[in-house]
Protein backbone atom coordinates (compact mmCIF):
# COMPACT_ATOMS: atom_id res chain seq x y z
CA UNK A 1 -47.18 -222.86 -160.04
CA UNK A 2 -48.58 -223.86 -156.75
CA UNK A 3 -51.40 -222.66 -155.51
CA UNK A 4 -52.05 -220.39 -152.42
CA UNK A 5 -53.25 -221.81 -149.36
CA UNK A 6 -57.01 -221.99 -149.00
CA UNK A 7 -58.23 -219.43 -146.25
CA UNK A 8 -59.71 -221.43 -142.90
CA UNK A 9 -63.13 -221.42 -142.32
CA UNK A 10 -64.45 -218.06 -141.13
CA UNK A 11 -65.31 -218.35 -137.31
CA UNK A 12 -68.73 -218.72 -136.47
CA UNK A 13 -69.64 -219.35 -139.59
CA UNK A 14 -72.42 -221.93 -141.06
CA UNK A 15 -73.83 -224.01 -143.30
CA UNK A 16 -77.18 -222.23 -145.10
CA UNK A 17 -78.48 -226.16 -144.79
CA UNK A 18 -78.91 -225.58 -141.21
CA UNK A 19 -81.71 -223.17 -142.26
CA UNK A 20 -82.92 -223.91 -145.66
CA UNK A 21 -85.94 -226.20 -145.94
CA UNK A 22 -85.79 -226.60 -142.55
CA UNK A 23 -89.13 -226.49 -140.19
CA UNK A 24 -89.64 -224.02 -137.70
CA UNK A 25 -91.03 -224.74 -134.55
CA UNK A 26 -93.11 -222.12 -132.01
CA UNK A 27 -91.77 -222.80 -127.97
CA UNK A 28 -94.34 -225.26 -127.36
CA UNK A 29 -92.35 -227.07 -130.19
CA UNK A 30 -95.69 -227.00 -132.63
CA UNK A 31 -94.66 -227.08 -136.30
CA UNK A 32 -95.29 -223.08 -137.70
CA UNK A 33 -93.75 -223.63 -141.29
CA UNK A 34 -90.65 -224.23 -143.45
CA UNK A 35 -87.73 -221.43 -144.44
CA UNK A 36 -88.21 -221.36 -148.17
CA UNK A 37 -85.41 -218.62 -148.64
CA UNK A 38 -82.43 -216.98 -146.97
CA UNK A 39 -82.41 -213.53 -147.96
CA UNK A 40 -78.36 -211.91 -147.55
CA UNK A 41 -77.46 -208.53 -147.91
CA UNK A 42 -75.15 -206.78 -150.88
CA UNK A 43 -71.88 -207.90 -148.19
CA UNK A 44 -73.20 -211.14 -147.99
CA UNK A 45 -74.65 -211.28 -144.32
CA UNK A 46 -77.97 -213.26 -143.79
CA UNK A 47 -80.66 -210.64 -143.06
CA UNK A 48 -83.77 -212.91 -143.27
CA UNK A 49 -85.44 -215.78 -143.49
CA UNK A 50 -89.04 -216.56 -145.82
CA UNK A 51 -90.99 -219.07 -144.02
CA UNK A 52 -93.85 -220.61 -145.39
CA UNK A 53 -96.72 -220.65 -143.51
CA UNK A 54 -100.12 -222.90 -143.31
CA UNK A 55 -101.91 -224.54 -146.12
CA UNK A 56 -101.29 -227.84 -146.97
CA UNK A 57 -98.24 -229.85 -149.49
CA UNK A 58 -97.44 -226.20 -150.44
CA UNK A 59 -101.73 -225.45 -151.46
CA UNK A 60 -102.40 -222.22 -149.77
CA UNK A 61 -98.99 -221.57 -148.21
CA UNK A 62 -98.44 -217.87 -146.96
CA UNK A 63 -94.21 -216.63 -146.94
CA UNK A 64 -93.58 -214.32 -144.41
CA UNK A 65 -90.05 -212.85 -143.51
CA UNK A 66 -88.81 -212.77 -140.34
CA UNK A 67 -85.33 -211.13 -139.18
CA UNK A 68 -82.60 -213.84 -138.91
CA UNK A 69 -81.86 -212.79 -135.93
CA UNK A 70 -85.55 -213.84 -134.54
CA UNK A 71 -84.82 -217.74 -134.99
CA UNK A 72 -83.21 -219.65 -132.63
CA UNK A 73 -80.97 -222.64 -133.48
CA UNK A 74 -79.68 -225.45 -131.50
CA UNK A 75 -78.72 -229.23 -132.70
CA UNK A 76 -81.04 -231.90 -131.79
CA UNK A 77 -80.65 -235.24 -131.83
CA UNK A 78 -78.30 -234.56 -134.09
CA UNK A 79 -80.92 -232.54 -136.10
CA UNK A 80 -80.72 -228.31 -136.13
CA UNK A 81 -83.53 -227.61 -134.49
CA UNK A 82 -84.96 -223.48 -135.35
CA UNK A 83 -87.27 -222.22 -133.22
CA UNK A 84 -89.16 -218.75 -133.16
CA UNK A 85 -90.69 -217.06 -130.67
CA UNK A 86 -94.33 -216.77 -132.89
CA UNK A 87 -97.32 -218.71 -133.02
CA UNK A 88 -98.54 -220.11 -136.55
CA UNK A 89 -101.67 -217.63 -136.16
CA UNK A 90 -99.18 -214.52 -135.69
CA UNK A 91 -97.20 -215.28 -138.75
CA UNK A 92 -100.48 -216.43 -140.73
CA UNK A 93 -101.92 -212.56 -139.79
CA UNK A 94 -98.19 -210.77 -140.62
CA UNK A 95 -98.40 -209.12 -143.98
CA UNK A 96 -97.68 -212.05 -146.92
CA UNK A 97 -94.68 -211.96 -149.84
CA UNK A 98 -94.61 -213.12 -153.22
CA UNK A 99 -91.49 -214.28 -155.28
CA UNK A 100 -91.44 -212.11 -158.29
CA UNK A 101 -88.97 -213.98 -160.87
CA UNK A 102 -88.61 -210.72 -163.27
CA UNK A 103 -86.64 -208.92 -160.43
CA UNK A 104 -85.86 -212.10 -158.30
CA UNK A 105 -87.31 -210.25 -155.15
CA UNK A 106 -89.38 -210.96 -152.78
CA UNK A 107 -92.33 -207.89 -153.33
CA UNK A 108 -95.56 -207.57 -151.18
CA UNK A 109 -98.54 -209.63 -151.45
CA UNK A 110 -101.02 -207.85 -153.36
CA UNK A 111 -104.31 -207.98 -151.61
């Protein structure tokens, strides 16, 4: 039996390696951190992105989430570039997550 043709590529649509792992850069282009997670909604849409924060090879790191719609992408040199409209220090003073594997959620840093 052949099979049906696959469906074309939803419009607008991209790659979650455009974001994931990726740094993140404040609008003076100064490093702020790496997305560590892409958090998507029961329907699938991208709600929000974990970025790690400060320390140093991963040694006191701080996630934070941030609304998807808050970073800013653009290619370049041929790189995707994210860029968010935050300093380091903001994101290092917003309230800190922890993964919890049990529920595989991100919960509230307990302080």
């Amino acid at each position: 039996m052949p099979q049906p043709p696959c469906p074309p590529r939803p419009a607008d649509s991209s790659t979650i390696a455009n974001y994931y792992k990726q740094n993140v850069y404040d609008p003076k282009e100064s490093k702020i951190g790496t997305i560590d997670d892409v958090l998507v909604d029961k329907s699938g849409k991208v709600t929000g992105l974990v970025v790690g924060v400060g320390g140093f090879l991963g040694a006191g790191e701080k996630d934070v989430i941030v609304p998807f719609t808050a970073v800013k992408s653009q290619k370049k040199d041929d790189k995707w570039w994210l860029t968010l409209d935050e300093t380091k220090d903001s994101l290092k003073a917003a309230p800190g997550f922890k993964y919890d594997r049990a529920s595989t959620t991100w919960k509230p840093e307990n302080k």
